[in-house]
PDB file of N, CA and C in Angstrom:
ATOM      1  N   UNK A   1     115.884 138.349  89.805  1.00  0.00           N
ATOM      2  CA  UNK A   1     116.724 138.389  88.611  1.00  0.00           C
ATOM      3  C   UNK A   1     116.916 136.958  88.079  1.00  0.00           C
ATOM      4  N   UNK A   2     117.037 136.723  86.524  1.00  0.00           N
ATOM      5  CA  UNK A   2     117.096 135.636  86.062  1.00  0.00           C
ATOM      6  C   UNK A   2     118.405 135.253  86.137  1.00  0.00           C
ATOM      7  N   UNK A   3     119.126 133.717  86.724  1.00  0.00           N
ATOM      8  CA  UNK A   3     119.998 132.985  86.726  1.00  0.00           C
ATOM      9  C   UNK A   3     120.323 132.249  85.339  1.00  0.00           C
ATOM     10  N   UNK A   4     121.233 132.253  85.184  1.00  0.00           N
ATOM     11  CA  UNK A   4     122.357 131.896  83.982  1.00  0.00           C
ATOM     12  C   UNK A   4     122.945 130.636  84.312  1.00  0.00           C
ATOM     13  N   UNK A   5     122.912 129.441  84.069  1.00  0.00           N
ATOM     14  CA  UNK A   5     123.129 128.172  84.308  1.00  0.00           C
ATOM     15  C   UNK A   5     124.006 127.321  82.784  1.00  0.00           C
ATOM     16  N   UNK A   6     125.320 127.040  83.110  1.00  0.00           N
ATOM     17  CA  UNK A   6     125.745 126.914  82.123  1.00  0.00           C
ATOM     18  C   UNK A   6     126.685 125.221  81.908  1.00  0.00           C
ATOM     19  N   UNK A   7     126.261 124.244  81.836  1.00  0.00           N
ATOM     20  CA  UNK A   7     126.632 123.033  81.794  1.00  0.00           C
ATOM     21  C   UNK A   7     126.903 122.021  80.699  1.00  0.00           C
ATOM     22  N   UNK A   8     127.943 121.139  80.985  1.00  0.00           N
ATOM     23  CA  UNK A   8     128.444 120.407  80.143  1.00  0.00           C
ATOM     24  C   UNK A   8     127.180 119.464  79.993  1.00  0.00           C
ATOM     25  N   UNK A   9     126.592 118.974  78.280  1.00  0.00           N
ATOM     26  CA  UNK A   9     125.396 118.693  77.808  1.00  0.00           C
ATOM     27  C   UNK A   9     125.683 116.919  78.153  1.00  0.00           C
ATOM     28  N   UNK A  10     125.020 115.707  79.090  1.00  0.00           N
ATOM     29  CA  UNK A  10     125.355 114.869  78.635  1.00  0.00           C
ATOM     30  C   UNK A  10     125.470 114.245  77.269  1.00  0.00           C
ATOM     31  N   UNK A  11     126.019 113.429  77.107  1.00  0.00           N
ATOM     32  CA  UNK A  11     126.102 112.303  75.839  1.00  0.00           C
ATOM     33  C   UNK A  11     126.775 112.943  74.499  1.00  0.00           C
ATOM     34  N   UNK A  12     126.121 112.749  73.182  1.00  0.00           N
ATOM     35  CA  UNK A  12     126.375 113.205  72.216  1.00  0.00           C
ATOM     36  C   UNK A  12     125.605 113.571  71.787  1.00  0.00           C
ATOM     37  N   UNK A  13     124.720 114.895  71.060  1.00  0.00           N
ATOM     38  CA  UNK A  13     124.215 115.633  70.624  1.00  0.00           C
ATOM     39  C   UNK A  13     124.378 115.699  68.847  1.00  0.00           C
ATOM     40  N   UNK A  14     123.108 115.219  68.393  1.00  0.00           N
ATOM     41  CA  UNK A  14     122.737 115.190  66.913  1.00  0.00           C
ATOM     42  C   UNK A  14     122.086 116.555  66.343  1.00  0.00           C
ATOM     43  N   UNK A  15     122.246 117.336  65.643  1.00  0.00           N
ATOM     44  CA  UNK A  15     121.391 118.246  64.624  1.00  0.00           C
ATOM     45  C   UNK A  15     121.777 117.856  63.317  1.00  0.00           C
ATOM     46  N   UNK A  16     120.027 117.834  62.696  1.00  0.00           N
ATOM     47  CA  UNK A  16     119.476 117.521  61.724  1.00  0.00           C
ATOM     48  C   UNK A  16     118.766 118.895  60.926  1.00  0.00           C
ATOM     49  N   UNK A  17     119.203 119.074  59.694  1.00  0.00           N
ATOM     50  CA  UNK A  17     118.111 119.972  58.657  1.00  0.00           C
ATOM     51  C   UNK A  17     117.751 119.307  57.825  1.00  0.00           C
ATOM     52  N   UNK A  18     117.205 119.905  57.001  1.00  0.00           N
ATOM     53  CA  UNK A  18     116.304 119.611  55.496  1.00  0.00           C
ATOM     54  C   UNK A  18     116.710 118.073  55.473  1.00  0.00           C
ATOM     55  N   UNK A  19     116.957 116.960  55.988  1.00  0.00           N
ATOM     56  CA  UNK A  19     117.012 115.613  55.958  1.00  0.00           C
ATOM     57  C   UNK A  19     118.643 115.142  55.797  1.00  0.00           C
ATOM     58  N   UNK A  20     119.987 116.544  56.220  1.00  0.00           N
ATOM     59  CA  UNK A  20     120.882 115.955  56.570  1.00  0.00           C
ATOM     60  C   UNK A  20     121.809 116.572  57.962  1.00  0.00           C
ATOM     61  N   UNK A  21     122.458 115.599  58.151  1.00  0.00           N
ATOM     62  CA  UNK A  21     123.261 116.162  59.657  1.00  0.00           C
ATOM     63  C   UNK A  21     124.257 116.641  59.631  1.00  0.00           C
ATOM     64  N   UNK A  22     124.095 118.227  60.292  1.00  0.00           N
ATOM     65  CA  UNK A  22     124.879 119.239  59.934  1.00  0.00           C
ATOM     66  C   UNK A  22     125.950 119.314  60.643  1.00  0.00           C
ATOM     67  N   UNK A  23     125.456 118.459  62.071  1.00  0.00           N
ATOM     68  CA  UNK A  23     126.429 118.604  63.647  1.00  0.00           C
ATOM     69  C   UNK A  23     126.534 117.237  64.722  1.00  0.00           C
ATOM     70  N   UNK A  24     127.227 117.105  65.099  1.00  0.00           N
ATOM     71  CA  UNK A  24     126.968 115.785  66.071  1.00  0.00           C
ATOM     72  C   UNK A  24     128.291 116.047  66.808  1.00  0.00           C
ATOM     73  N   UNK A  25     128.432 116.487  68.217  1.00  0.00           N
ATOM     74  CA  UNK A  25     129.273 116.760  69.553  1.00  0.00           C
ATOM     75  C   UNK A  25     128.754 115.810  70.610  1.00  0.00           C
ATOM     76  N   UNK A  26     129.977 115.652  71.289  1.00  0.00           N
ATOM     77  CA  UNK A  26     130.055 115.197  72.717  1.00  0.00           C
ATOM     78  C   UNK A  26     130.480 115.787  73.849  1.00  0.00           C
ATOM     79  N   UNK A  27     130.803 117.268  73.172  1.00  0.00           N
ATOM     80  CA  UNK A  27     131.166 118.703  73.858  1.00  0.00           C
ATOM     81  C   UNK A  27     130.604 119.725  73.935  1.00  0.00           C
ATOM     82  N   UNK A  28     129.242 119.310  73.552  1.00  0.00           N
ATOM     83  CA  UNK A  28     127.782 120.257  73.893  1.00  0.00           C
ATOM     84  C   UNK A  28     127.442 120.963  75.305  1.00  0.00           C
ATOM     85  N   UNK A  29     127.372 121.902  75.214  1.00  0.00           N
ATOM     86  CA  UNK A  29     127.249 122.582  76.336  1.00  0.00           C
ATOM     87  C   UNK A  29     125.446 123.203  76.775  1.00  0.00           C
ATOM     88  N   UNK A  30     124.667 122.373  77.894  1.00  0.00           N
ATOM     89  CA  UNK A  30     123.464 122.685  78.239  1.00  0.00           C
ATOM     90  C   UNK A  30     123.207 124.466  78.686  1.00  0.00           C
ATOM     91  N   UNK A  31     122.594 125.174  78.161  1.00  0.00           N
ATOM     92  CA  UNK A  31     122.317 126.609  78.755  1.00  0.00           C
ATOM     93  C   UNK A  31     120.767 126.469  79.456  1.00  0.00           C
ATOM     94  N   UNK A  32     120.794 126.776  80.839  1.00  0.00           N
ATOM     95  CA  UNK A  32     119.623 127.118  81.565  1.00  0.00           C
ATOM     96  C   UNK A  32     119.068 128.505  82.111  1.00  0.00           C
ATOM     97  N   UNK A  33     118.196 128.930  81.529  1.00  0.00           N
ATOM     98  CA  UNK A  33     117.704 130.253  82.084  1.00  0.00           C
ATOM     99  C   UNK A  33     116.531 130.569  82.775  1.00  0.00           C
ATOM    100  N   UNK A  34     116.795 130.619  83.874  1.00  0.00           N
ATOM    101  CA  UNK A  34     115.423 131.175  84.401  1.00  0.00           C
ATOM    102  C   UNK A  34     114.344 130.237  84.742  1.00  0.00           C
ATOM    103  N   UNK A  35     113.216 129.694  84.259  1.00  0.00           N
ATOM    104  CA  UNK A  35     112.111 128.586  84.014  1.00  0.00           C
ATOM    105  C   UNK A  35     112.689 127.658  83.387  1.00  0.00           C
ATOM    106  N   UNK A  36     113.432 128.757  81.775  1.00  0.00           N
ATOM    107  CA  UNK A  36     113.254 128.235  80.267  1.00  0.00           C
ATOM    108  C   UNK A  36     113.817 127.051  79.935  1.00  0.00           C
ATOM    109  N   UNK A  37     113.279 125.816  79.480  1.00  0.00           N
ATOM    110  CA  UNK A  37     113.560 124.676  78.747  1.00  0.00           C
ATOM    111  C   UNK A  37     115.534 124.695  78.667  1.00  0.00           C
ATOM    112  N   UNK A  38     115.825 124.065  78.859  1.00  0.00           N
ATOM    113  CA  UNK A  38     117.004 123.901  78.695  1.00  0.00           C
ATOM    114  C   UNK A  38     117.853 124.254  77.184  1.00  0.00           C
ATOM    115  N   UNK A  39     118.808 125.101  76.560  1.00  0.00           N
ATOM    116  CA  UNK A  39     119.051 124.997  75.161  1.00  0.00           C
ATOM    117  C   UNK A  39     120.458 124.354  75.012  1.00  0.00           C
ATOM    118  N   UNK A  40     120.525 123.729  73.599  1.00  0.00           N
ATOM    119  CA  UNK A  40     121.696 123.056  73.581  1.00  0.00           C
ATOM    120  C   UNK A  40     122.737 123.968  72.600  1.00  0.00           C
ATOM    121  N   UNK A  41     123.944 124.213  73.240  1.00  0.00           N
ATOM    122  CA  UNK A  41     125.190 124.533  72.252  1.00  0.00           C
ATOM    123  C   UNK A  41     126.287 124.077  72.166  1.00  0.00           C
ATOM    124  N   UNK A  42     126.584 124.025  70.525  1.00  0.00           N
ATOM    125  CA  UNK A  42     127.335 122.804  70.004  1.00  0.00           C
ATOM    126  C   UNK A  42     128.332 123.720  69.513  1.00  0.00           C
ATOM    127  N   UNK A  43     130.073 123.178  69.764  1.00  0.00           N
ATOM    128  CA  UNK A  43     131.111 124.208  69.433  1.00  0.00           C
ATOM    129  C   UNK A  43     130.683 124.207  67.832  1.00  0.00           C
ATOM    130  N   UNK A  44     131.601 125.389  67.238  1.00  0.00           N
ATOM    131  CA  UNK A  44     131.342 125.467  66.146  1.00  0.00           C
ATOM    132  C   UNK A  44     132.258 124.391  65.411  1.00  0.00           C
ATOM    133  N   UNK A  45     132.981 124.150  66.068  1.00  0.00           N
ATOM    134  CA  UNK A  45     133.968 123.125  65.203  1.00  0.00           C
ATOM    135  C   UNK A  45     133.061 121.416  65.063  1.00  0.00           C
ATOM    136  N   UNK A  46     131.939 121.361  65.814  1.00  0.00           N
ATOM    137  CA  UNK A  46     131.502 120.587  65.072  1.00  0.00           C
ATOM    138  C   UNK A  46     130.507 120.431  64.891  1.00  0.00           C
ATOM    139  N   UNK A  47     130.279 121.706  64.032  1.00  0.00           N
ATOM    140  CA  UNK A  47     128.996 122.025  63.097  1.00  0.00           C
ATOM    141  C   UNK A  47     129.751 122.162  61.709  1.00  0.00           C
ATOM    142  N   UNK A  48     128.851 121.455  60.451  1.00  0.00           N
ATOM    143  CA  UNK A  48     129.639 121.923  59.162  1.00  0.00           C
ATOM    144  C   UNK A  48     128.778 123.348  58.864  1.00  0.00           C
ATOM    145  N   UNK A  49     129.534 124.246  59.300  1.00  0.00           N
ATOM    146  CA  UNK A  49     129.713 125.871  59.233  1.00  0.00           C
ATOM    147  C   UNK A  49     129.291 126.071  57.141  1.00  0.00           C
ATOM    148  N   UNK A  50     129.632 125.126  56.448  1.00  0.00           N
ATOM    149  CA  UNK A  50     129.264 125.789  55.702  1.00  0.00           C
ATOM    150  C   UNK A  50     128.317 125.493  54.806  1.00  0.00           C
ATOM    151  N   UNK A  51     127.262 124.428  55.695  1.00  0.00           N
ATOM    152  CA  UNK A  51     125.919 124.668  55.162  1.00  0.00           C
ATOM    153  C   UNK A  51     125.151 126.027  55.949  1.00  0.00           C
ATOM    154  N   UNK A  52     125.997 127.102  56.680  1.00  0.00           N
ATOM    155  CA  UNK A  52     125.111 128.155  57.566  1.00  0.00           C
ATOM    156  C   UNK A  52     126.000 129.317  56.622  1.00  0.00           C
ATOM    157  N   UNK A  53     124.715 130.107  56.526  1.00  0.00           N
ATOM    158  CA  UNK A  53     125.067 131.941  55.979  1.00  0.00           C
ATOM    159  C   UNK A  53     124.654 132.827  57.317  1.00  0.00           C
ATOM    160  N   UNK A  54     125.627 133.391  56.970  1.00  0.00           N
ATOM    161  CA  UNK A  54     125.374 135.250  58.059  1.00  0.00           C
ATOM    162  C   UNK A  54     123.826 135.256  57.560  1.00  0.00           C
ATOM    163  N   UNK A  55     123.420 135.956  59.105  1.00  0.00           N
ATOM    164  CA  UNK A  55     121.776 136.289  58.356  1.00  0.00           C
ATOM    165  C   UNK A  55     122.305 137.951  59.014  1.00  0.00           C
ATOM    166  N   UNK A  56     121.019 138.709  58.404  1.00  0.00           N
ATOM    167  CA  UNK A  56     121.414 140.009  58.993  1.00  0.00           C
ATOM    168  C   UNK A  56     120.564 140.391  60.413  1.00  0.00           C
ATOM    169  N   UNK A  57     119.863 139.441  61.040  1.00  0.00           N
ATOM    170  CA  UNK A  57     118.979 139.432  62.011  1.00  0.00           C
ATOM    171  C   UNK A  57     120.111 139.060  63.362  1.00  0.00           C
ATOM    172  N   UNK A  58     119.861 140.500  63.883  1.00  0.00           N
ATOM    173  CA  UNK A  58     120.633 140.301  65.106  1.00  0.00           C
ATOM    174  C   UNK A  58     119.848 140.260  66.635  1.00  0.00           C
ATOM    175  N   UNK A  59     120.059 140.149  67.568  1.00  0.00           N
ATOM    176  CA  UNK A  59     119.015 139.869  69.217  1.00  0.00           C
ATOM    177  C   UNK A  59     120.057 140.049  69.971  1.00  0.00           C
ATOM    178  N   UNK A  60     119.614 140.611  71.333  1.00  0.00           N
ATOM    179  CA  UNK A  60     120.352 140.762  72.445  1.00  0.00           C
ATOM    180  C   UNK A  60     119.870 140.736  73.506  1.00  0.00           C
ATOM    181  N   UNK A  61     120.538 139.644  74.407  1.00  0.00           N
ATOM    182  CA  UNK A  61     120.140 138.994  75.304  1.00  0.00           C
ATOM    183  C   UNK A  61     120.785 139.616  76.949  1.00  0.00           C
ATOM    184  N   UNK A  62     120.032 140.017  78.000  1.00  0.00           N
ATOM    185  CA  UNK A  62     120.786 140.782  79.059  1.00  0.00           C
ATOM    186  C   UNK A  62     121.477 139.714  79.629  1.00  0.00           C
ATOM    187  N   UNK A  63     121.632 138.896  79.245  1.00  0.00           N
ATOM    188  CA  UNK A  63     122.661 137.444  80.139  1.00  0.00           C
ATOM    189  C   UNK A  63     123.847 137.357  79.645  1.00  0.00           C
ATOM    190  N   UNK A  64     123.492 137.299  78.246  1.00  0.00           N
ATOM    191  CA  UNK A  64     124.367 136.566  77.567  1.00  0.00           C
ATOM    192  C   UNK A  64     125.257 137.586  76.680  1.00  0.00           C
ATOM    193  N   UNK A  65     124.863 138.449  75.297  1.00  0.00           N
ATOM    194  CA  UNK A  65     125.323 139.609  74.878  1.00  0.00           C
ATOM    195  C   UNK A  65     124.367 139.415  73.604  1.00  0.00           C
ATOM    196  N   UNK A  66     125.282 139.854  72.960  1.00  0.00           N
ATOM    197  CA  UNK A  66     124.534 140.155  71.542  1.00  0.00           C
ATOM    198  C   UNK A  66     124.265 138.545  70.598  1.00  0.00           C
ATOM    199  N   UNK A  67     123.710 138.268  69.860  1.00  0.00           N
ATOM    200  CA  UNK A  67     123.819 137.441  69.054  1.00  0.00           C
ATOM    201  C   UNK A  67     123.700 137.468  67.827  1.00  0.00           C
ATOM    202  N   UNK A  68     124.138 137.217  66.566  1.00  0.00           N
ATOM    203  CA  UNK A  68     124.316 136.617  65.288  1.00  0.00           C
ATOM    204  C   UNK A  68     123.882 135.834  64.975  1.00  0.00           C
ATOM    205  N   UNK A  69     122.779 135.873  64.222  1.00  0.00           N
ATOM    206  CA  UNK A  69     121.881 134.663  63.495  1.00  0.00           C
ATOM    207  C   UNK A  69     122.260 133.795  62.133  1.00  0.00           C
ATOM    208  N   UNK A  70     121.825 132.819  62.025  1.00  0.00           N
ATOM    209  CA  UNK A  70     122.543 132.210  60.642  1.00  0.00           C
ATOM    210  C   UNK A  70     121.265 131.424  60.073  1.00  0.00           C
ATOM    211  N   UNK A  71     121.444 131.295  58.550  1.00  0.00           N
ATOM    212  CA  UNK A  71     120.374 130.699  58.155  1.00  0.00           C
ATOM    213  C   UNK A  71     120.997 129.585  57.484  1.00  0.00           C
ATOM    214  N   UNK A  72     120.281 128.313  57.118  1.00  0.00           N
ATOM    215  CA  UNK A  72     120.915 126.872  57.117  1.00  0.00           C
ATOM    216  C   UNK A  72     120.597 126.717  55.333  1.00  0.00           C
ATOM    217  N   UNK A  73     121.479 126.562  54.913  1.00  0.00           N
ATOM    218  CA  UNK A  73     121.328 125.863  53.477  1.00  0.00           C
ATOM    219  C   UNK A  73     121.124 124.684  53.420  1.00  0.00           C
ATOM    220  N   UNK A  74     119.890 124.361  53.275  1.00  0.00           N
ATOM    221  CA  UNK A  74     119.969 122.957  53.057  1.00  0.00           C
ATOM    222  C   UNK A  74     119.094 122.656  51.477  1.00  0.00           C
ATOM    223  N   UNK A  75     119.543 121.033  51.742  1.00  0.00           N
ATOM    224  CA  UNK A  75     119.115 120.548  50.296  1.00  0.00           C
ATOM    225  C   UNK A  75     117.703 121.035  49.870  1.00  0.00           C
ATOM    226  N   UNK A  76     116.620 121.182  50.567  1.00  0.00           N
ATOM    227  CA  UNK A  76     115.274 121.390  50.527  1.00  0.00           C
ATOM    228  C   UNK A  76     115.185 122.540  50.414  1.00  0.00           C
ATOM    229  N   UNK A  77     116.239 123.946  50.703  1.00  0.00           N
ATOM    230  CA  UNK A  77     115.519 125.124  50.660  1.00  0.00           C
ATOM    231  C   UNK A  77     116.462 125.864  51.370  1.00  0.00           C
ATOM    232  N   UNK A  78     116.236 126.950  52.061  1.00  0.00           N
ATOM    233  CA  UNK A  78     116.925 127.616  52.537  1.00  0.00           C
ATOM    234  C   UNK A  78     116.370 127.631  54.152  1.00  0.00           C
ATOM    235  N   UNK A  79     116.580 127.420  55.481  1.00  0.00           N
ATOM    236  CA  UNK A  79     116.147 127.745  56.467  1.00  0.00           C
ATOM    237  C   UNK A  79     116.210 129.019  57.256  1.00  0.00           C
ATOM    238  N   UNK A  80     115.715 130.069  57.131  1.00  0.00           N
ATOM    239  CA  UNK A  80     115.860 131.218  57.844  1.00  0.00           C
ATOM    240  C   UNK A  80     116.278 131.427  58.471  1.00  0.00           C
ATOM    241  N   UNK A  81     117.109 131.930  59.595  1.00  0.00           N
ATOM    242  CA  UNK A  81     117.444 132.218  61.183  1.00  0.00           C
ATOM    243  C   UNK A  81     117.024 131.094  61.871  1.00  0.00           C
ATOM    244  N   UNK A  82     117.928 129.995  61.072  1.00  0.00           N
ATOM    245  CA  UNK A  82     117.710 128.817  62.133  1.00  0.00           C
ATOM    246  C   UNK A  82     118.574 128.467  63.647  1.00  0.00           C
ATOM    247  N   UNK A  83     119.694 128.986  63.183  1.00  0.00           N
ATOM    248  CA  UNK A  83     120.655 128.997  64.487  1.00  0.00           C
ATOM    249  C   UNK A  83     120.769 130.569  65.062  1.00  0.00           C
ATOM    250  N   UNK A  84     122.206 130.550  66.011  1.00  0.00           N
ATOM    251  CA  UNK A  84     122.404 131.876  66.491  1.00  0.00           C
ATOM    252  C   UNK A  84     123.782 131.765  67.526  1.00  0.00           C
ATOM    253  N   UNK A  85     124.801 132.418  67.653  1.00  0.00           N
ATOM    254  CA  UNK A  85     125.797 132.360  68.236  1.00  0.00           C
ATOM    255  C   UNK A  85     126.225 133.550  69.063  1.00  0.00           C
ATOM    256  N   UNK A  86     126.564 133.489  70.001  1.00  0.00           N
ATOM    257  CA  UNK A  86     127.275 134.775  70.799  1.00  0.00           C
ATOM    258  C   UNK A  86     128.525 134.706  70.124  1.00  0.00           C
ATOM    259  N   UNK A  87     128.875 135.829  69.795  1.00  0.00           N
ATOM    260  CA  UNK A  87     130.227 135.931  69.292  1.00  0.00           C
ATOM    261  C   UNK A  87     131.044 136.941  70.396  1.00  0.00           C
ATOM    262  N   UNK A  88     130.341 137.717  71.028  1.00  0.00           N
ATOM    263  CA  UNK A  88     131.006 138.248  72.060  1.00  0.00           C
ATOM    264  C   UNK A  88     130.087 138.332  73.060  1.00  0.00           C
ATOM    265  N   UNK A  89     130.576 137.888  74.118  1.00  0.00           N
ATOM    266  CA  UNK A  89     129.543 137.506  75.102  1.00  0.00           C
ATOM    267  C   UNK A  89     129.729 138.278  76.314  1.00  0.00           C
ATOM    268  N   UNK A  90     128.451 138.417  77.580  1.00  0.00           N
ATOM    269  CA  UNK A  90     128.503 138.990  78.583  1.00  0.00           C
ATOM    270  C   UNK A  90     129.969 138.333  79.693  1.00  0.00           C
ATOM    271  N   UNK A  91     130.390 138.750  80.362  1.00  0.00           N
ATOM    272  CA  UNK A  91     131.001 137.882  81.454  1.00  0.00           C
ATOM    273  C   UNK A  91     130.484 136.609  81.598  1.00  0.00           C
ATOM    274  N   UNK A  92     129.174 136.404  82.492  1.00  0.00           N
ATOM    275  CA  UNK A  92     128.809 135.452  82.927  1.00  0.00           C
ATOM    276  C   UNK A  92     128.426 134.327  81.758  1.00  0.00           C
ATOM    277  N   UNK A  93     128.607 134.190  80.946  1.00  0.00           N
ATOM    278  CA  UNK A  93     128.474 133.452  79.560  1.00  0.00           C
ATOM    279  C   UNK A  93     129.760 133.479  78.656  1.00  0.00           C
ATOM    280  N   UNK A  94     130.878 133.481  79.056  1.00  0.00           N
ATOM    281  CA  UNK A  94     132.041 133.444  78.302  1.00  0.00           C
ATOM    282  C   UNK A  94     132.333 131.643  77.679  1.00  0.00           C
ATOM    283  N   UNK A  95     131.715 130.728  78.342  1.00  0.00           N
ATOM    284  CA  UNK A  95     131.979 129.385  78.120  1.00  0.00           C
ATOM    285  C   UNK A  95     131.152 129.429  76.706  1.00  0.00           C
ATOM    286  N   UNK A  96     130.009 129.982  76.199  1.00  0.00           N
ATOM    287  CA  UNK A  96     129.448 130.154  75.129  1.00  0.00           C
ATOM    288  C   UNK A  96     129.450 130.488  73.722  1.00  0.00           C
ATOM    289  N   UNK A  97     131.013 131.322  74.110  1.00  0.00           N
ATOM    290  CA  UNK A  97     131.878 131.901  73.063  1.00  0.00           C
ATOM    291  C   UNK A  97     132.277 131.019  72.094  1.00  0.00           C
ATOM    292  N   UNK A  98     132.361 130.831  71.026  1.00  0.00           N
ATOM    293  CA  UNK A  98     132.464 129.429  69.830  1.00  0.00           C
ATOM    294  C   UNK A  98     131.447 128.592  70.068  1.00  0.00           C
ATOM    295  N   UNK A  99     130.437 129.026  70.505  1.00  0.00           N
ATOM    296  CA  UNK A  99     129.167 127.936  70.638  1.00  0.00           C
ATOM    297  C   UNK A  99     128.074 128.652  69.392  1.00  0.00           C
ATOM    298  N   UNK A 100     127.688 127.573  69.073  1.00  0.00           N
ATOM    299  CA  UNK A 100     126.225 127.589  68.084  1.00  0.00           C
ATOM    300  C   UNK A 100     125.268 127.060  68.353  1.00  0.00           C
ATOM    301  N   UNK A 101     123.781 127.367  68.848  1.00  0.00           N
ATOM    302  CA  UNK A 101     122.633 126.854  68.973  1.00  0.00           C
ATOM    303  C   UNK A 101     121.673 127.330  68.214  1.00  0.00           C
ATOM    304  N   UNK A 102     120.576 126.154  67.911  1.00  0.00           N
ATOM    305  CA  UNK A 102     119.540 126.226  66.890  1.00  0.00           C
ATOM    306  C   UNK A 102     118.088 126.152  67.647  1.00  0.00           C
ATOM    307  N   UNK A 103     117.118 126.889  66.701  1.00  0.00           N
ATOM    308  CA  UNK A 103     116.063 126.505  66.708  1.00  0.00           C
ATOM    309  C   UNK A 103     115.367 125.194  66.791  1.00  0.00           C
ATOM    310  N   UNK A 104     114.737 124.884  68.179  1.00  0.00           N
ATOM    311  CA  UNK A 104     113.960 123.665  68.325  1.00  0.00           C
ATOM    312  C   UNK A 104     113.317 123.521  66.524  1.00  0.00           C
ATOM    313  N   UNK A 105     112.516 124.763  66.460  1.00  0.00           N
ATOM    314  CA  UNK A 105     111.637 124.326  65.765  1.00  0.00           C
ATOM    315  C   UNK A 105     111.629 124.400  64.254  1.00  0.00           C
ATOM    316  N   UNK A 106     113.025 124.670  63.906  1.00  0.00           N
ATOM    317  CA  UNK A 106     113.479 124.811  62.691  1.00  0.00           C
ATOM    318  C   UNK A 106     114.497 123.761  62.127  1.00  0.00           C
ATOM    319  N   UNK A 107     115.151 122.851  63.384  1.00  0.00           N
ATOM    320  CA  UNK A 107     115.856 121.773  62.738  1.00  0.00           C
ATOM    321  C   UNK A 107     115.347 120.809  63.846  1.00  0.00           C
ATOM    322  N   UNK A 108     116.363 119.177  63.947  1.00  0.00           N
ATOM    323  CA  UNK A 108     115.386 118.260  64.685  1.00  0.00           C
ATOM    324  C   UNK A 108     117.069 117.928  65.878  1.00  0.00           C
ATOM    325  N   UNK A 109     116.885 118.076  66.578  1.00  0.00           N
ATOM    326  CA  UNK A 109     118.044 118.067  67.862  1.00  0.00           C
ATOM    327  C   UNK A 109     117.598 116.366  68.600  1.00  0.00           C
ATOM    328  N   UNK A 110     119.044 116.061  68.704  1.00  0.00           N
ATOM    329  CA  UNK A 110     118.880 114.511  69.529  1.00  0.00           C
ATOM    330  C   UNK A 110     119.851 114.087  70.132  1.00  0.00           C
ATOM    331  N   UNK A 111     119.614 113.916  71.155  1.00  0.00           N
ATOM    332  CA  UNK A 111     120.794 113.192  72.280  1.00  0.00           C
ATOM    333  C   UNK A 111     120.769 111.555  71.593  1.00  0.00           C
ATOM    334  N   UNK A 112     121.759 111.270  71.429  1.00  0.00           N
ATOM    335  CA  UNK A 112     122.054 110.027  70.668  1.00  0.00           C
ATOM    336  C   UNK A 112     122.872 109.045  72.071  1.00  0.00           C
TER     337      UNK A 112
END
């Protein structure tokens, strides 16, 4: 069975879209699953929430719970289902709850 690994992210944590910065925490929280690459989530309080729209694309994860996708307004365009948030989460992922994480490959993420 896959392990759920849930840790405080060192340093401070940068996200970048369409060429501006949407987020920057020092209360980033590292998620580890299984093999998978490590993902980063950033509370929502410091993300500006309102360059992101509700998308209607939802996923559900057996670890974690359901998730809510958001797509990024930015100056260049619109970004699709660039992020994604548990809004109600499994047990073992309750620290995740007010967390927002993005697509590697849709915005540019940096430990600063």
């Amino acid at each position: 069975m896959t392990r759920l690994w849930i840790n405080r992210a060192e340093g401070t944590w940068v996200v970048r879209a369409g060429g501006a910065v949407i987020g920057e925490s020092n209360e980033a929280l590292e998620v580890l699953e299984g093999d998978r690459q490590g993902v980063i989530y950033f509370p929502r309080s410091d993300i500006g929430m309102a360059f992101l729209e509700r998308s209607e694309r939802q996923t559900t994860c057996p670890l974690k719970g359901q998730a809510t996708h958001f797509h990024i307004a930015a100056k260049s365009g619109l970004i699709r289902d660039a992020a994604w948030s548990y809004e109600t989460t499994k047990t073992d992922a309750e620290r995740l709850a007010g967390h927002i994480a993005f697509y590697a490959d849709k915005v540019t993420l940096e430990q600063v």
